[in-house]
Protein backbone atom coordinates (compact mmCIF):
# COMPACT_ATOMS: atom_id res chain seq x y z
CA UNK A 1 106.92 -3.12 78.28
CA UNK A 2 103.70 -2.50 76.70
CA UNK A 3 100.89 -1.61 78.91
CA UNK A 4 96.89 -1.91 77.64
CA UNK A 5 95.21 0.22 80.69
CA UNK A 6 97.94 3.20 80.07
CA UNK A 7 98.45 2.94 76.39
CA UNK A 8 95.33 2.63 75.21
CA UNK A 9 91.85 4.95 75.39
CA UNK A 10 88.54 3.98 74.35
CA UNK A 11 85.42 6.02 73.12
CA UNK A 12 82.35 4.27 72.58
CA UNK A 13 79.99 6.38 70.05
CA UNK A 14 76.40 6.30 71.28
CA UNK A 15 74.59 6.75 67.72
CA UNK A 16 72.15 8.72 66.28
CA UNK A 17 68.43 9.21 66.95
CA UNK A 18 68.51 5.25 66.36
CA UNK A 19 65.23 5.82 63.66
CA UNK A 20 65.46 2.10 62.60
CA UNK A 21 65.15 0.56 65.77
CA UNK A 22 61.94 2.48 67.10
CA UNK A 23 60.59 2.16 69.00
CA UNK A 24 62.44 0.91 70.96
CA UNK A 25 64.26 4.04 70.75
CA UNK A 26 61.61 6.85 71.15
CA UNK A 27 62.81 7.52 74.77
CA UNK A 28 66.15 6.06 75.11
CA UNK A 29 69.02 6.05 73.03
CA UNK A 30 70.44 2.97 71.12
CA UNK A 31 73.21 2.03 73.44
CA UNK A 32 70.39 2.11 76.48
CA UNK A 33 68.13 -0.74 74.79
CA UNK A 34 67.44 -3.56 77.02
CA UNK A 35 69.23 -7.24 75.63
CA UNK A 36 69.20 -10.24 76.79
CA UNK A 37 65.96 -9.60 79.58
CA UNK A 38 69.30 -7.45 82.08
CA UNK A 39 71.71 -5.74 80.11
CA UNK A 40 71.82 -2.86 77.97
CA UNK A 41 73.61 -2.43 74.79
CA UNK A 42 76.18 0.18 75.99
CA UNK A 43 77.39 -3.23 78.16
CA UNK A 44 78.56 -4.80 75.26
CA UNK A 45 81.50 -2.82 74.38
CA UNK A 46 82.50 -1.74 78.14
CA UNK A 47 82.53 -4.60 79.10
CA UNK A 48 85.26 -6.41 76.26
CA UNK A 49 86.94 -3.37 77.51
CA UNK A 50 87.15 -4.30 81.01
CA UNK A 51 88.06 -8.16 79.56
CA UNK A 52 90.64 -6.38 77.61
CA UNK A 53 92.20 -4.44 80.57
CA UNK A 54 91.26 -0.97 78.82
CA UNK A 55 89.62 0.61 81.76
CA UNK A 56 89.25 4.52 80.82
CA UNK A 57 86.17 5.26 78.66
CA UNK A 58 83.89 7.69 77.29
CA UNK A 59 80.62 7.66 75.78
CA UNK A 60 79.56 10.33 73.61
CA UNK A 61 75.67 11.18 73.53
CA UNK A 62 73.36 12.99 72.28
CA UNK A 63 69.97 11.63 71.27
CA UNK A 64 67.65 10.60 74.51
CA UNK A 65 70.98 9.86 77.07
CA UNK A 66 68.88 10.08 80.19
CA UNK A 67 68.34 6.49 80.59
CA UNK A 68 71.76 6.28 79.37
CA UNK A 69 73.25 8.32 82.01
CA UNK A 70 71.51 6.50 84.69
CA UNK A 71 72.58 3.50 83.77
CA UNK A 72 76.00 4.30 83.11
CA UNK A 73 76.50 6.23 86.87
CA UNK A 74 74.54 3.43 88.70
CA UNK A 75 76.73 0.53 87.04
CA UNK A 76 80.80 1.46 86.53
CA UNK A 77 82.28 2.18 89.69
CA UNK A 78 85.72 1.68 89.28
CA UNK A 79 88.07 1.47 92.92
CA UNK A 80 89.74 4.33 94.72
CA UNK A 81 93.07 2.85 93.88
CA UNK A 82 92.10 2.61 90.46
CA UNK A 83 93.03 5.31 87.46
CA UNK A 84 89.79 3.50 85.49
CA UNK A 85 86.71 5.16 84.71
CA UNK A 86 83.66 5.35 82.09
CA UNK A 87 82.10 8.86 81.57
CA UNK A 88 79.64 10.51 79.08
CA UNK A 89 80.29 13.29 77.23
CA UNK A 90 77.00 14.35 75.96
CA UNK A 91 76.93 16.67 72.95
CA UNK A 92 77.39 20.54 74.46
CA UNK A 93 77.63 23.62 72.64
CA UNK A 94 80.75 25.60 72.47
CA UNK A 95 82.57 28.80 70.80
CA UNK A 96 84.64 26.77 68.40
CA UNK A 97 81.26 24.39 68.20
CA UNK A 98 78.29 26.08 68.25
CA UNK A 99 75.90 22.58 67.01
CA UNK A 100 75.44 19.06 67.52
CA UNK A 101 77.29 16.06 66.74
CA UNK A 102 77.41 15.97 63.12
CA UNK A 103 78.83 12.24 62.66
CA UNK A 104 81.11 9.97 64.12
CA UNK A 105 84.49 11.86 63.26
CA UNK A 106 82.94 15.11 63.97
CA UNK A 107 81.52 13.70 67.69
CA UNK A 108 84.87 12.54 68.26
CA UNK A 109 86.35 15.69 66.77
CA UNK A 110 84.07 18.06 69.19
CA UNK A 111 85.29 15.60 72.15
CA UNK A 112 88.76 16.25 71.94
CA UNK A 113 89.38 19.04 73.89
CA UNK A 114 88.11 15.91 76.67
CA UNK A 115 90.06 13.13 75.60
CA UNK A 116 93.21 14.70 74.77
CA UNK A 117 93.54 15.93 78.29
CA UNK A 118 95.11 12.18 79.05
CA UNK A 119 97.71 10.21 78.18
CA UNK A 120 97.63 7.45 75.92
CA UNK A 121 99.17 6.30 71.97
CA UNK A 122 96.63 4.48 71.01
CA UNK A 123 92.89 5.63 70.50
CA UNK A 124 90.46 2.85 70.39
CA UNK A 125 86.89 4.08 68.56
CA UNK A 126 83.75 1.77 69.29
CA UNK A 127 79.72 1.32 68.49
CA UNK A 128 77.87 1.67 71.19
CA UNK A 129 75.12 -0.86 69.04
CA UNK A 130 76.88 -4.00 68.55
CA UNK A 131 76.97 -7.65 69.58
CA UNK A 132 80.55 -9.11 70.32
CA UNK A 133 82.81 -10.47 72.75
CA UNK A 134 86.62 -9.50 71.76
CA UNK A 135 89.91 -9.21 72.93
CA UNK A 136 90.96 -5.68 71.91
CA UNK A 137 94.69 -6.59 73.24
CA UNK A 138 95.40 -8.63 70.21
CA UNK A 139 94.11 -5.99 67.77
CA UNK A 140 95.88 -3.13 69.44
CA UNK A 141 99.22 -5.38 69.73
CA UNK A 142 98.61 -5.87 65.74
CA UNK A 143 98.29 -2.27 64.95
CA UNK A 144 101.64 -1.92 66.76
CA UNK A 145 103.84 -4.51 65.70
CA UNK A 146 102.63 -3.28 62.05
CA UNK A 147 103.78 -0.20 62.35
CA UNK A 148 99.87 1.17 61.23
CA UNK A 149 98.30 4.47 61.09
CA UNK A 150 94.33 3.39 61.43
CA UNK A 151 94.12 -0.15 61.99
CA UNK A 152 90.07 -1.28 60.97
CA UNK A 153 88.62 -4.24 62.57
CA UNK A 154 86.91 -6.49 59.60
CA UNK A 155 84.86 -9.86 59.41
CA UNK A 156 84.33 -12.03 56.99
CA UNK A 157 80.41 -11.68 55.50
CA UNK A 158 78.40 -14.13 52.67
CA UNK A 159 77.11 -12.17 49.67
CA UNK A 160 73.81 -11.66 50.61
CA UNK A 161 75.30 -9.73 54.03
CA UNK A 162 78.19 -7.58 51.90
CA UNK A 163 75.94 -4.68 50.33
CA UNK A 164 75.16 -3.67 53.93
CA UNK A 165 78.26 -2.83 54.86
CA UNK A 166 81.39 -1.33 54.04
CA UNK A 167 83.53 -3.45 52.67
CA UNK A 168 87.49 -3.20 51.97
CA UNK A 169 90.24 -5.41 50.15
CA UNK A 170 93.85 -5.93 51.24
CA UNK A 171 97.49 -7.02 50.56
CA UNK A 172 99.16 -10.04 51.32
CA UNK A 173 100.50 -7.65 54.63
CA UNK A 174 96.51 -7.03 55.44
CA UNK A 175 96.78 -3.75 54.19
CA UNK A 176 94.15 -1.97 52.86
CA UNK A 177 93.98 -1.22 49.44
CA UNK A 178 90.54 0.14 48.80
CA UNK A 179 87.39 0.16 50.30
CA UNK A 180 83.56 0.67 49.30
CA UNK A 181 80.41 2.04 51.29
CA UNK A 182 77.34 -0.40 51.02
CA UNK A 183 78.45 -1.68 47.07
CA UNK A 184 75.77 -2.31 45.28
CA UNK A 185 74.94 -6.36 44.05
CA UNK A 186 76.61 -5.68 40.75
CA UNK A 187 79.73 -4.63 42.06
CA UNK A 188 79.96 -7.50 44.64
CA UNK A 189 82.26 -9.97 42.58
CA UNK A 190 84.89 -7.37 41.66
CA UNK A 191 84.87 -6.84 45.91
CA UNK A 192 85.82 -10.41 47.19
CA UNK A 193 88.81 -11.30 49.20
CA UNK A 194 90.99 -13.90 50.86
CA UNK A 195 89.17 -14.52 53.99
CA UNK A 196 90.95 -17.68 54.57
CA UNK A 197 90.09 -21.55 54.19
CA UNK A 198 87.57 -21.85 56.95
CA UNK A 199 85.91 -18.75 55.99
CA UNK A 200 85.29 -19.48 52.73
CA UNK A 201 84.15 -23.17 52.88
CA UNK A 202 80.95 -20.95 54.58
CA UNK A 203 80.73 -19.01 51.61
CA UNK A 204 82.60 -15.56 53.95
CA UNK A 205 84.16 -14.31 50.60
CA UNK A 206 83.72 -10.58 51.51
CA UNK A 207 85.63 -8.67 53.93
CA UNK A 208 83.48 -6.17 55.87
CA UNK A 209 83.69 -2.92 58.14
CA UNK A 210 82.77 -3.59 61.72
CA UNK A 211 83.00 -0.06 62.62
CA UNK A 212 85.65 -0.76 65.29
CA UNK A 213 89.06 1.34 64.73
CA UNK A 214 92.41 2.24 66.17
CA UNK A 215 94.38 5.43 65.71
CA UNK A 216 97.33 6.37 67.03
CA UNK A 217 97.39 9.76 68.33
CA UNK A 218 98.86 11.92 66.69
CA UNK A 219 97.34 10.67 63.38
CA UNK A 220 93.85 11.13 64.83
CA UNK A 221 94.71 14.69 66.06
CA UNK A 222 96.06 15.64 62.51
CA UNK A 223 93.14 14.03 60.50
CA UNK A 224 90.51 15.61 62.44
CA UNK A 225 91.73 18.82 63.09
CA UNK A 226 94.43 19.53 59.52
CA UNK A 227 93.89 17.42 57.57
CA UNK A 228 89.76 16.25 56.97
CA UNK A 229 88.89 18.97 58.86
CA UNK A 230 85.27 19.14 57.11
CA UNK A 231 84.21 15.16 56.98
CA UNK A 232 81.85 14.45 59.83
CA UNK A 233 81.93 10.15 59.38
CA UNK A 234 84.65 7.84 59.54
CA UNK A 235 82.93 5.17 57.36
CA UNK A 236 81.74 7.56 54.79
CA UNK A 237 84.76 9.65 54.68
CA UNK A 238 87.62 9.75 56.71
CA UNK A 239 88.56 5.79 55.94
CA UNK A 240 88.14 5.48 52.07
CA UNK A 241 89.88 9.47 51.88
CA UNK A 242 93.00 7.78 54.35
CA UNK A 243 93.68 4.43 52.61
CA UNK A 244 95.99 6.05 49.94
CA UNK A 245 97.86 9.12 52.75
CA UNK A 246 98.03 6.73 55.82
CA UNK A 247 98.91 3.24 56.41
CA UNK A 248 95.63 1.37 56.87
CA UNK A 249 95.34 -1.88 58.03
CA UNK A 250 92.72 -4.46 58.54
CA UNK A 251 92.36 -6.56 61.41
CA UNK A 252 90.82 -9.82 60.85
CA UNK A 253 87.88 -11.11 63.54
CA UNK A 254 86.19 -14.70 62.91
CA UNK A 255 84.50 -14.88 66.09
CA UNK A 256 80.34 -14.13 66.47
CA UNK A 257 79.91 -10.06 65.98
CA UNK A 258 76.09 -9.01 64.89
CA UNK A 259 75.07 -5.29 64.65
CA UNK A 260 71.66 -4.32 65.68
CA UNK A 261 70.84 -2.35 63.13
CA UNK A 262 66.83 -2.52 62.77
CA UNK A 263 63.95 -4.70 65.15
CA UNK A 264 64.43 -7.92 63.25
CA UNK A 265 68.07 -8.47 63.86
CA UNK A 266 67.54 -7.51 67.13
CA UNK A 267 64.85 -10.07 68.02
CA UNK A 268 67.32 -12.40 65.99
CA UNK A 269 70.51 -11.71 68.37
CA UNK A 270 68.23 -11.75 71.36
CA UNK A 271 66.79 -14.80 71.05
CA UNK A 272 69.71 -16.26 69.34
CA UNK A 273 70.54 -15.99 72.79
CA UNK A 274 68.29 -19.71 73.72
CA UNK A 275 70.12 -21.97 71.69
CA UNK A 276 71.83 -24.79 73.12
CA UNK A 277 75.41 -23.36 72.27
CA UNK A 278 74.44 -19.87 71.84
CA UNK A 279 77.50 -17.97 69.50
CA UNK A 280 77.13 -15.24 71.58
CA UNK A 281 78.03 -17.00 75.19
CA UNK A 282 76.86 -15.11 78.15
CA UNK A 283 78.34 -18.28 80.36
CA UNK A 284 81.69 -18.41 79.62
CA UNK A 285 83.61 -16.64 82.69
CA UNK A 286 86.58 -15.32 81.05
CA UNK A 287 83.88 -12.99 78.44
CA UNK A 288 82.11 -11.47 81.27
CA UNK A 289 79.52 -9.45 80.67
CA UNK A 290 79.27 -6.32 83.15
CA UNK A 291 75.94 -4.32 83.87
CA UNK A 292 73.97 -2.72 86.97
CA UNK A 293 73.77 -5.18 89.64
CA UNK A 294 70.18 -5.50 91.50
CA UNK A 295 69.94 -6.96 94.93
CA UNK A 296 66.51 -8.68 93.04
CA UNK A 297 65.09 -12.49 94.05
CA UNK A 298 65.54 -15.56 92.41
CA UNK A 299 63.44 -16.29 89.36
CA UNK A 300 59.36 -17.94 91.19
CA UNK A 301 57.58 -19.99 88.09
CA UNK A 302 54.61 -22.07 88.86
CA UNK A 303 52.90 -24.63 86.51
CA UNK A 304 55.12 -23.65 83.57
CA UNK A 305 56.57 -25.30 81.27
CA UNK A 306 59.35 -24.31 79.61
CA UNK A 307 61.62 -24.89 76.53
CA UNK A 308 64.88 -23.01 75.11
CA UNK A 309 63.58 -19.91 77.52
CA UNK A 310 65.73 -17.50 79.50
CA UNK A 311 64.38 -16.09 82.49
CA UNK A 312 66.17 -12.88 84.28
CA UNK A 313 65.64 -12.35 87.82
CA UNK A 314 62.96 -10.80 90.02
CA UNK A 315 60.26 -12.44 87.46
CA UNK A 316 57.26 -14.17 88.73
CA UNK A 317 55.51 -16.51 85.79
CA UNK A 318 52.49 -18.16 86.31
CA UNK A 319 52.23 -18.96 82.52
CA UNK A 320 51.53 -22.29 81.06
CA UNK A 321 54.04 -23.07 78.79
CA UNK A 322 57.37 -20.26 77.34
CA UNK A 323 58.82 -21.36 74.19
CA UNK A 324 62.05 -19.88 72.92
CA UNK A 325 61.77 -16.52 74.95
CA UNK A 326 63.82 -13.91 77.01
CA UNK A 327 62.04 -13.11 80.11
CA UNK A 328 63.37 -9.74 81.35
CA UNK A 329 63.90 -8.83 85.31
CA UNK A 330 60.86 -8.31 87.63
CA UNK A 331 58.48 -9.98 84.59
CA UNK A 332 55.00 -11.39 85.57
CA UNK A 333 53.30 -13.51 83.61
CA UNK A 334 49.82 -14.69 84.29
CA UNK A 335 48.68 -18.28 85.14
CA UNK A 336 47.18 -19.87 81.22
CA UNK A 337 49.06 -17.51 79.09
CA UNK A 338 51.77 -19.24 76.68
CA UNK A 339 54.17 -16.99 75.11
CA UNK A 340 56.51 -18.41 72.36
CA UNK A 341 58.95 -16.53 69.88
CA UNK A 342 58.99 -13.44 72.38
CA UNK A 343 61.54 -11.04 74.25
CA UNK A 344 59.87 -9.47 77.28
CA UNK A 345 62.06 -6.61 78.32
CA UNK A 346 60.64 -6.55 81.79
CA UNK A 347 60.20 -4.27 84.64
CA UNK A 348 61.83 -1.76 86.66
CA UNK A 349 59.63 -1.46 89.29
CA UNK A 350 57.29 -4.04 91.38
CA UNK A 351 53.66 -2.99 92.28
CA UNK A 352 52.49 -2.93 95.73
CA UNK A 353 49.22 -5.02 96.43
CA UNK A 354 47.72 -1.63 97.69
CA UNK A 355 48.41 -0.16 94.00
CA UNK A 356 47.40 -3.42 92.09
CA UNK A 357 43.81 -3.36 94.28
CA UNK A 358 43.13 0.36 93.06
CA UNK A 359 44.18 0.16 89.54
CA UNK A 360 42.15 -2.96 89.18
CA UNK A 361 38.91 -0.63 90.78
CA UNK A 362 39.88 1.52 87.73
CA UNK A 363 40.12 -0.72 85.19
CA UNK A 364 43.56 -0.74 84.52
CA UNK A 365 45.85 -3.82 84.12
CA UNK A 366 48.47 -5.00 86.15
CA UNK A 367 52.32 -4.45 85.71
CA UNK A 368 53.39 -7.49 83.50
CA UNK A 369 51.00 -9.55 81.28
CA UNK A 370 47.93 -11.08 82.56
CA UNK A 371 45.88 -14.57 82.56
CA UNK A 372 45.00 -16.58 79.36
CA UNK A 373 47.04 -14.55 76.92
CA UNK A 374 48.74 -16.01 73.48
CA UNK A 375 51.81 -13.98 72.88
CA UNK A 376 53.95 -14.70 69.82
CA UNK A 377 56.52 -13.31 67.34
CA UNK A 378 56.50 -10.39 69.72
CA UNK A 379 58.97 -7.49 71.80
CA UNK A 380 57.11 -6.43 74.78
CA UNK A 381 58.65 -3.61 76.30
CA UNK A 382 59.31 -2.22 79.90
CA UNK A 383 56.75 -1.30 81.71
CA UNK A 384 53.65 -2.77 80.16
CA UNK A 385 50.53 -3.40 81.40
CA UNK A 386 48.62 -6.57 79.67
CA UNK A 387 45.54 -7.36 80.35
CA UNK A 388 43.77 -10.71 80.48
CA UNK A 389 42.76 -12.80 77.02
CA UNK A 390 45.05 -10.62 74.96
CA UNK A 391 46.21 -11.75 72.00
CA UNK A 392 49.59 -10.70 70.17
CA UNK A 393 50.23 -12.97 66.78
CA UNK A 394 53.10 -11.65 64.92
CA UNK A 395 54.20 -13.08 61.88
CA UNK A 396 54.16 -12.09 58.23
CA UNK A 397 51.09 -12.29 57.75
CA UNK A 398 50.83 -8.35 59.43
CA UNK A 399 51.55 -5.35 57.66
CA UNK A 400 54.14 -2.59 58.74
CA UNK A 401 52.05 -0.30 60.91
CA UNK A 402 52.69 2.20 63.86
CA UNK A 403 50.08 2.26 66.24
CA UNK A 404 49.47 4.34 69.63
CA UNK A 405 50.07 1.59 71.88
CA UNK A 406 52.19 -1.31 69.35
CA UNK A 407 54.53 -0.88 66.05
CA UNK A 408 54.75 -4.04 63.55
CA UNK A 409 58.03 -4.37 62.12
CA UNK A 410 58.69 -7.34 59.31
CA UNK A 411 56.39 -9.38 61.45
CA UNK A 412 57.63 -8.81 64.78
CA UNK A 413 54.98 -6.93 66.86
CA UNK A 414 56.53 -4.20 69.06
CA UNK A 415 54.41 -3.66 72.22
CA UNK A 416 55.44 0.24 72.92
CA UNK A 417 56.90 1.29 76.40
CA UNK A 418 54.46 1.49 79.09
CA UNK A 419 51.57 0.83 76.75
CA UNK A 420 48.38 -0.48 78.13
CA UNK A 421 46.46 -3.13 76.37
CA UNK A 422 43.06 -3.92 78.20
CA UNK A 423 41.17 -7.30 78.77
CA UNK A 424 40.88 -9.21 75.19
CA UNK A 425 43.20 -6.88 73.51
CA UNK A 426 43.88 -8.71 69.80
CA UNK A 427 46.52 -7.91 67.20
């Protein structure tokens, strides 16, 4: 009988330096981004994982893991009775490996030595920067009962969506006959598929890479060590070089799957996140989402009102009105100030009213974000200080810029880290 948690091993890649989602990422890595006002990223795949009964993992690093680390020791404790685990294997230098990760087949390929050390036919490769809830049980069980070498998770994507990725075609058995990195707009029509009825009434004529894949084992082993021993990226490389030596098959997903690529989709996913029937469904039991659990208090708002807003734990708000907004844990919010349009990561610490009285002798703002601000089209990140009568209007009416203290990305103002913005502050 065919069993997930033995059969099958998962590595979740952690990404580059992350350039197109700073800066969010100047001093953590992509996976250790704050969503949804209490998770992280890195959540995302461990926990459809967990869902999926695949319990050992490993999460290869390189670029600013500290936070990462943390996170990942303080949240996924597995039980003493229980062979399930999820370690990092940070990017170290070796004899046979003297540098650093080169790519995503080459930071598997220097991991190896790791992985192979357990038991298992089935190697399940994962982003450590997208936004998803799957069952991994049906796509391994279709890898299996087809008999495939590399089987390629794939979603269906509208025109506009298809040059961004890479996208594949297939035979009437889902194989894949050919595939294409990022095709330009003029090769688009010779690159549509047969995504199905429902698909297609939406205009999903495309069939795209999700960056998800299965090997079996000893295909991995001789692709990245005999056979490709020189190509450093899976998407790039190693997938369009195996369609024609291996079998290759594509599994198709239709559910919600987003990848937070750059600051605007992530502002999108997050508060994408408010809708009534959100398509990414962080209430539905059977999907749970795992992450670090705080023993914080309930949520304390006073004289707010609020609309399509979700509001993490720990926060105190004080705020007038919050309007389509993620509220991250420990958040304060001043009494007057209306944010709308806005993810506020939060805070990982609380002041003491002993450290509040001295900073405010010094002139420096409080934790959180103060009285009688206007905050829109905005990320505020951890650890901010806000002043009173500050003034954040994103929108498109701003230019790209990258500023000490804030970075403006297609609109969306990007309040950095720990920046400091002092009474009447104004962008």
């Amino acid at each position: 009988m065919f069993n997930i948690s033995t059969s099958v091993f998962a590595v979740i890649l952690g990404g580059g330096a992350g350039t197109r989602l700073y800066p969010l990422t100047a001093s953590r890595s992509k996976p250790a981004v704050p969503i949804a006002g209490k998770y992280r990223l890195v959540d995302i795949p461990i926990s459809n994982c967990i869902n999926s009964n695949i319990n050992r993992m490993f999460v290869l690093t390189q670029f600013n893991s500290a936070s990462l680390n943390k996170h990942i020791k303080n949240t996924y404790h597995f039980s003493a009775f229980s062979n399930g685990f999820v370690d990092i294997l940070a990017a170290e230098q070796t004899p046979e490996n003297p540098g650093w990760f080169q790519g995503t087949a080459d930071a598997v390929r220097q991991s190896m030595r790791h992985i192979y050390n357990f038991d298992f036919e089935y190697l399940l490769i994962l982003s450590g920067d997208q936004l998803y809830q799957m069952d991994f049980l049906s796509m391994i069980n279709s890898h299996k009962e087809s008999g495939a070498d590399i089987t390629i998770a794939t979603i269906p994507v509208v025109e506009k969506e298809a040059s961004d990725f890479g996208i594949l075609k297939t035979n009437e058995h889902n194989i894949i006959t050919s595939f294409i990195e990022k095709p330009k707009k003029e090769l688009l029509p010779e690159w549509t598929s047969d995504t199905g009825d429902e698909m297609k009434k939406e205009g999903r004529n495309y069939l795209a890479s999700m960056g998800i894949y299965v090997f079996s084992r000893q295909v991995l082993m001789d692709i990245l060590k005999d056979v490709y021993p020189d190509y450093t990226d899976f998407g790039k490389e190693i997938i369009p070089n195996s369609i024609e030596r291996y079998k290759v098959t594509s599994y198709q997903y239709e559910g919600y799957w987003t990848d937070i690529g750059n600051i605007y989709s992530f502002f999108e996913a997050n508060l994408a996140l408010t809708d009534e029937l959100p398509l990414f469904n962080l209430f539905d039991k059977t999907k749970t989402i795992y992450t670090r659990p705080r023993m914080l208090p309930p949520a304390k708002l006073s004289g707010t009102t609020v609309t399509k807003t979700i509001i993490a734990e720990g926060s105190i708000i004080s705020a007038s009105s919050l309007n389509n907004c993620v509220i991250g844990i420990r958040a304060r919010i001043g009494k007057d100030s209306t944010v709308d349009t806005t993810y506020i990561m939060g805070n990982d610490y609380y002041e003491t009213l002993e450290k509040m009285a001295a900073d405010a002798e010094k002139g420096i703002p409080q934790v959180g974000i103060g009285e009688r601000c206007f905050i829109k089209n905005a990320i505020i990140d951890k650890n901010c200080r806000i002043g009173n009568d500050v003034r954040i209007n994103g929108g498109p009416h701003l230019e790209n810029i990258d500023h000490p203290l804030y970075t403006v990305k297609d609109g969306i103002v990007v309040v950095k880290k720990g920046a400091i913005l002092h009474d009447g502050f104004t962008i």
